[in-house]
Protein backbone atom coordinates (compact mmCIF):
# COMPACT_ATOMS: atom_id res chain seq x y z
CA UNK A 1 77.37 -101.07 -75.00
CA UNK A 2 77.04 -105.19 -75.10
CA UNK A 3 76.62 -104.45 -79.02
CA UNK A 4 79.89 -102.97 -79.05
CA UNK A 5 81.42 -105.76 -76.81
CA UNK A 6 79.78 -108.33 -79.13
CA UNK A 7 81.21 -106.81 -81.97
CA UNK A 8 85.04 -106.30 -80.41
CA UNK A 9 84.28 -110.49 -79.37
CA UNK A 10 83.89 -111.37 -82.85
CA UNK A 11 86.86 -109.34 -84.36
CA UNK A 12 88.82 -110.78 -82.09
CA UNK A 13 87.26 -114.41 -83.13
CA UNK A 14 87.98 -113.46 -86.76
CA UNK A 15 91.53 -112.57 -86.67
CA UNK A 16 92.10 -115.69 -84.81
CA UNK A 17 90.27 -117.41 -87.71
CA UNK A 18 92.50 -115.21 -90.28
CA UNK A 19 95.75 -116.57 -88.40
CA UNK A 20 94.11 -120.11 -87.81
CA UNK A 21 91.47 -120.50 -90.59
CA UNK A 22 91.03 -124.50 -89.22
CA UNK A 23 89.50 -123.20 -85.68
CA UNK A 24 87.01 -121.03 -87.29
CA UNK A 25 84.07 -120.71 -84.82
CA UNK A 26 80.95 -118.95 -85.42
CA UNK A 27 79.65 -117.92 -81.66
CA UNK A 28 76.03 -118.92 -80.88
CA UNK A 29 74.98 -115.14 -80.46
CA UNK A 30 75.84 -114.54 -84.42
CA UNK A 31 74.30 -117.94 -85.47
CA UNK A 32 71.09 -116.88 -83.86
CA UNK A 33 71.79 -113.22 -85.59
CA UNK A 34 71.65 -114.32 -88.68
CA UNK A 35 68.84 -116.26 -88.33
CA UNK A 36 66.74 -113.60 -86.89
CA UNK A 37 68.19 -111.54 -89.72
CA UNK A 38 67.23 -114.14 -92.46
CA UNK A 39 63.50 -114.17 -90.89
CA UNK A 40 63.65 -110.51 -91.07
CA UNK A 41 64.21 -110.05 -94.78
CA UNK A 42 61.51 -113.32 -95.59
CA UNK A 43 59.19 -111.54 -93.82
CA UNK A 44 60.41 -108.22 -95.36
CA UNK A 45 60.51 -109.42 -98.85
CA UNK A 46 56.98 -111.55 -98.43
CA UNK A 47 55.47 -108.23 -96.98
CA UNK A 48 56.73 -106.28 -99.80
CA UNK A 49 56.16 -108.39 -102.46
CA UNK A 50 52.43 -108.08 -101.02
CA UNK A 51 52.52 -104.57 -101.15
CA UNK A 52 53.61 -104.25 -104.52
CA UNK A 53 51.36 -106.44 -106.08
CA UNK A 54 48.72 -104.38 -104.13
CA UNK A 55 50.40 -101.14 -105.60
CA UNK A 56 50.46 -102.15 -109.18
CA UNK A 57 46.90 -103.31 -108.63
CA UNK A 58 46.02 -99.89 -107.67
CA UNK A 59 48.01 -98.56 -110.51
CA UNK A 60 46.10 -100.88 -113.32
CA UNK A 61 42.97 -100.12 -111.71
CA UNK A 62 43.61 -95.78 -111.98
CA UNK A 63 44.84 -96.34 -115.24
CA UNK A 64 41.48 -98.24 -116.28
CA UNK A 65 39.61 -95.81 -114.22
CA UNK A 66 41.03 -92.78 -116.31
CA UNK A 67 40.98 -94.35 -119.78
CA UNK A 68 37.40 -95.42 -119.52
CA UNK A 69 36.81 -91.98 -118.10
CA UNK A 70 38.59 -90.34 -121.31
CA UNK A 71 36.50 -93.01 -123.45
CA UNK A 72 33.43 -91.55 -121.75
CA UNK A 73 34.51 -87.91 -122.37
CA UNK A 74 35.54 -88.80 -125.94
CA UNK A 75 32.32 -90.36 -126.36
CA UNK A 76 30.13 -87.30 -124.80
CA UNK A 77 31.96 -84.71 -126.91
CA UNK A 78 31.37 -86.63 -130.20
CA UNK A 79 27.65 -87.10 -129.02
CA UNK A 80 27.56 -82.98 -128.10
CA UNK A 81 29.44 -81.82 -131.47
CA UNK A 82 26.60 -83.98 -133.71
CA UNK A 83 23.87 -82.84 -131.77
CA UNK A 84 24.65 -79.34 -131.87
CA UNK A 85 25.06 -80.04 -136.00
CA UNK A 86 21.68 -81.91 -135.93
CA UNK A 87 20.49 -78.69 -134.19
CA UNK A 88 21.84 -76.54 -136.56
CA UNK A 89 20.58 -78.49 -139.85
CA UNK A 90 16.82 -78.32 -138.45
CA UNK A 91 16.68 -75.09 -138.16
CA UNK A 92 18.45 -73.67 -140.94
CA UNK A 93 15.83 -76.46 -142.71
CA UNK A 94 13.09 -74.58 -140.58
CA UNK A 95 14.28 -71.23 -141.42
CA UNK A 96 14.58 -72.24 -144.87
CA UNK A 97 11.33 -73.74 -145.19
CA UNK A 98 9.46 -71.08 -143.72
CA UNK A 99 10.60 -68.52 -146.54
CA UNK A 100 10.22 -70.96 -149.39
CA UNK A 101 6.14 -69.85 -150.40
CA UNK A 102 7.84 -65.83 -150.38
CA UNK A 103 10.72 -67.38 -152.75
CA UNK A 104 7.71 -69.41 -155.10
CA UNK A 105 5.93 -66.04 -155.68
CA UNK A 106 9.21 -64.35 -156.29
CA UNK A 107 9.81 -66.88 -159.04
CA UNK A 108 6.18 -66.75 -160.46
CA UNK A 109 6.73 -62.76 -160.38
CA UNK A 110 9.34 -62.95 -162.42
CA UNK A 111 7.84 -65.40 -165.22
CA UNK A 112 4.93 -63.54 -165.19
CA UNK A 113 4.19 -61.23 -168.09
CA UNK A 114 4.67 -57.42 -167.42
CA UNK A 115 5.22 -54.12 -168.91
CA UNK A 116 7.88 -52.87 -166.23
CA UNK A 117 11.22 -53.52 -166.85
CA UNK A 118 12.03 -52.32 -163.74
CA UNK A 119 10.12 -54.27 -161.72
CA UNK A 120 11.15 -57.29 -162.88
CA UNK A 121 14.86 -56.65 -162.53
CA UNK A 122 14.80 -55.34 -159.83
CA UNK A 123 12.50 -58.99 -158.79
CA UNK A 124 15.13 -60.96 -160.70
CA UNK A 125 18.12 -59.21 -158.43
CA UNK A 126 16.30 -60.11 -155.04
CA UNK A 127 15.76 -64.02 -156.14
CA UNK A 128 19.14 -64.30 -157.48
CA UNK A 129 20.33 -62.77 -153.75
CA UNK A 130 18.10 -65.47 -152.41
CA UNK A 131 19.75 -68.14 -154.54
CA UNK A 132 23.05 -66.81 -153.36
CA UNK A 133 22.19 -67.22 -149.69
CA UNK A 134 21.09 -70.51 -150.36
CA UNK A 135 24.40 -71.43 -151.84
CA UNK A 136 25.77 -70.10 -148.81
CA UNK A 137 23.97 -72.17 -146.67
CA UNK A 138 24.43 -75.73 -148.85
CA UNK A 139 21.11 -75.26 -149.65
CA UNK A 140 20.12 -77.08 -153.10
CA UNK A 141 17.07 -77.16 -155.43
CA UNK A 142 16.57 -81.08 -155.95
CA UNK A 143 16.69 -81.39 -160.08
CA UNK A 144 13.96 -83.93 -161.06
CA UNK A 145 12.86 -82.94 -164.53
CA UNK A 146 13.69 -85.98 -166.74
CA UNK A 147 14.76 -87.94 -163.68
CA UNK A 148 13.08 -91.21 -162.93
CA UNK A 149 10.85 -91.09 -160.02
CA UNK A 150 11.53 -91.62 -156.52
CA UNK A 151 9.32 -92.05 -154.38
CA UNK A 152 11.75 -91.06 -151.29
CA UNK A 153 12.28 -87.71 -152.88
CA UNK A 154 9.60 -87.12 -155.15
CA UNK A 155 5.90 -86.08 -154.13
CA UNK A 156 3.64 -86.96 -157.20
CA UNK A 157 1.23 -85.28 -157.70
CA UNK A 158 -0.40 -86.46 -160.78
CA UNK A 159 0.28 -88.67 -163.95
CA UNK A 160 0.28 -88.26 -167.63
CA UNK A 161 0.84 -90.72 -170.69
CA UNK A 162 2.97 -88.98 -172.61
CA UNK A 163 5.46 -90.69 -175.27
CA UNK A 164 8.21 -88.22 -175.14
CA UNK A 165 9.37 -89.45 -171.61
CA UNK A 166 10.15 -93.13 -170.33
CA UNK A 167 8.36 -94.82 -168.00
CA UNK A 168 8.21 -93.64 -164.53
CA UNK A 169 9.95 -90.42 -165.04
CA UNK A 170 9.18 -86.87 -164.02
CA UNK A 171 7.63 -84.74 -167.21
CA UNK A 172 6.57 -81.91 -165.08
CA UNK A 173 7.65 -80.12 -161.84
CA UNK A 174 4.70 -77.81 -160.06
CA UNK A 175 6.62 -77.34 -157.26
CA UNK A 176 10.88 -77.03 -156.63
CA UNK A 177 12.00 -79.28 -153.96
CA UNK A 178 15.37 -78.52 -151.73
CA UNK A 179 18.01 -79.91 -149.66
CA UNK A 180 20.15 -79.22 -146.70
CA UNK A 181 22.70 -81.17 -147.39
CA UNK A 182 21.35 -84.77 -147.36
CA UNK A 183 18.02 -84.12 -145.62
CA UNK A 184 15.14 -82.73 -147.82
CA UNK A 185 13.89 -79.70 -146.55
CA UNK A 186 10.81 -80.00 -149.26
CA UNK A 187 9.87 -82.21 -151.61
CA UNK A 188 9.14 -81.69 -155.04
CA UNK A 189 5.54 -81.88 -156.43
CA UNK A 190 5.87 -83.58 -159.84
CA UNK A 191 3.85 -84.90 -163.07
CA UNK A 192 4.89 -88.35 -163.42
CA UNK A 193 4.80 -89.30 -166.65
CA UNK A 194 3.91 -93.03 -168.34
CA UNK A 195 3.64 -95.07 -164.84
């Protein structure tokens, strides 16, 4: 009720002001009012300003929060994926390597002399399904013959002058070497010849 009586005292001031604008007075209870009303919105906009800085605080740290978290997530599944490939590659390099003697006396079967023709096609099918899975599988045999020597590949096993090869290169393999990929599964056993 006084708010409404305070109100109905200053429209009365202001049309006196609007007929008079010289004897414009502003009453003591609006001076004091506005005032109040001007601490109001410092406080208001100090308070807020506060809280917003707080709030976009907050906000920069979630958003660093979740992108490291995707970072680490990123990072885990790149790290899971390789090591499941790593995992793969040794043991298709331990399968592999574990049937290699079998494949070496399928290949000296089928350079072997023998009277049965049959025998040794049907021994010539069976190592050329072998070399057929091996494709498959990226598998390679390492060429070396009339390679120079390396000692990261190559396992020498002996050495021979001989003047129809250069210096340091294989003359003679007594044992095929293969590869998974990049990673030797088994190295070659070579003749190296002129050293």
């Amino acid at each position: 009720m006084k708010e409404n009586e305070n109100i109905k005292e200053v429209k009365k001031k202001t049309k006196k002001s609007e007929e008079n604008p010289k004897t414009v007075e502003k009453p003591d209870d609006e001076n004091e009012l506005t005032e109040e009303i001007d601490d109001w919105e410092e406080d208001k906009n100090w308070e807020g300003v506060d809280l917003i800085e707080s709030l976009q605080n907050e906000i920069n740290d979630l958003k660093d929060s979740k992108l490291r978290q995707m970072a680490e997530f990123d990072n885990f599944r790149k790290r899971f994926t390789r090591e499941k490939l790593e995992l793969y590659g040794n043991a298709v390099s331990d399968t592999v390597l574990s049937f290699l003697p079998a494949l070496d006396n399928l290949e000296r079967a089928v350079q072997s002399e023998t009277e049965e023709s049959g025998l040794k096609k049907g021994l010539t099918m069976v190592l050329s399904q072998f070399k057929d899975i091996f494709e498959s599988l990226q598998i390679k045999e390492i060429e070396c013959e009339n390679k120079p020597f390396d000692p990261e590949i190559h396992n020498a096993a002996g050495q021979r002058e001989d003047e129809n090869f250069e210096s340091n290169t294989v003359c003679e393999v007594l044992q095929k070497g293969y590869m998974y990929k990049e990673k030797v599964i088994r190295h070659p056993m070579v003749i190296v010849a002129n050293p």
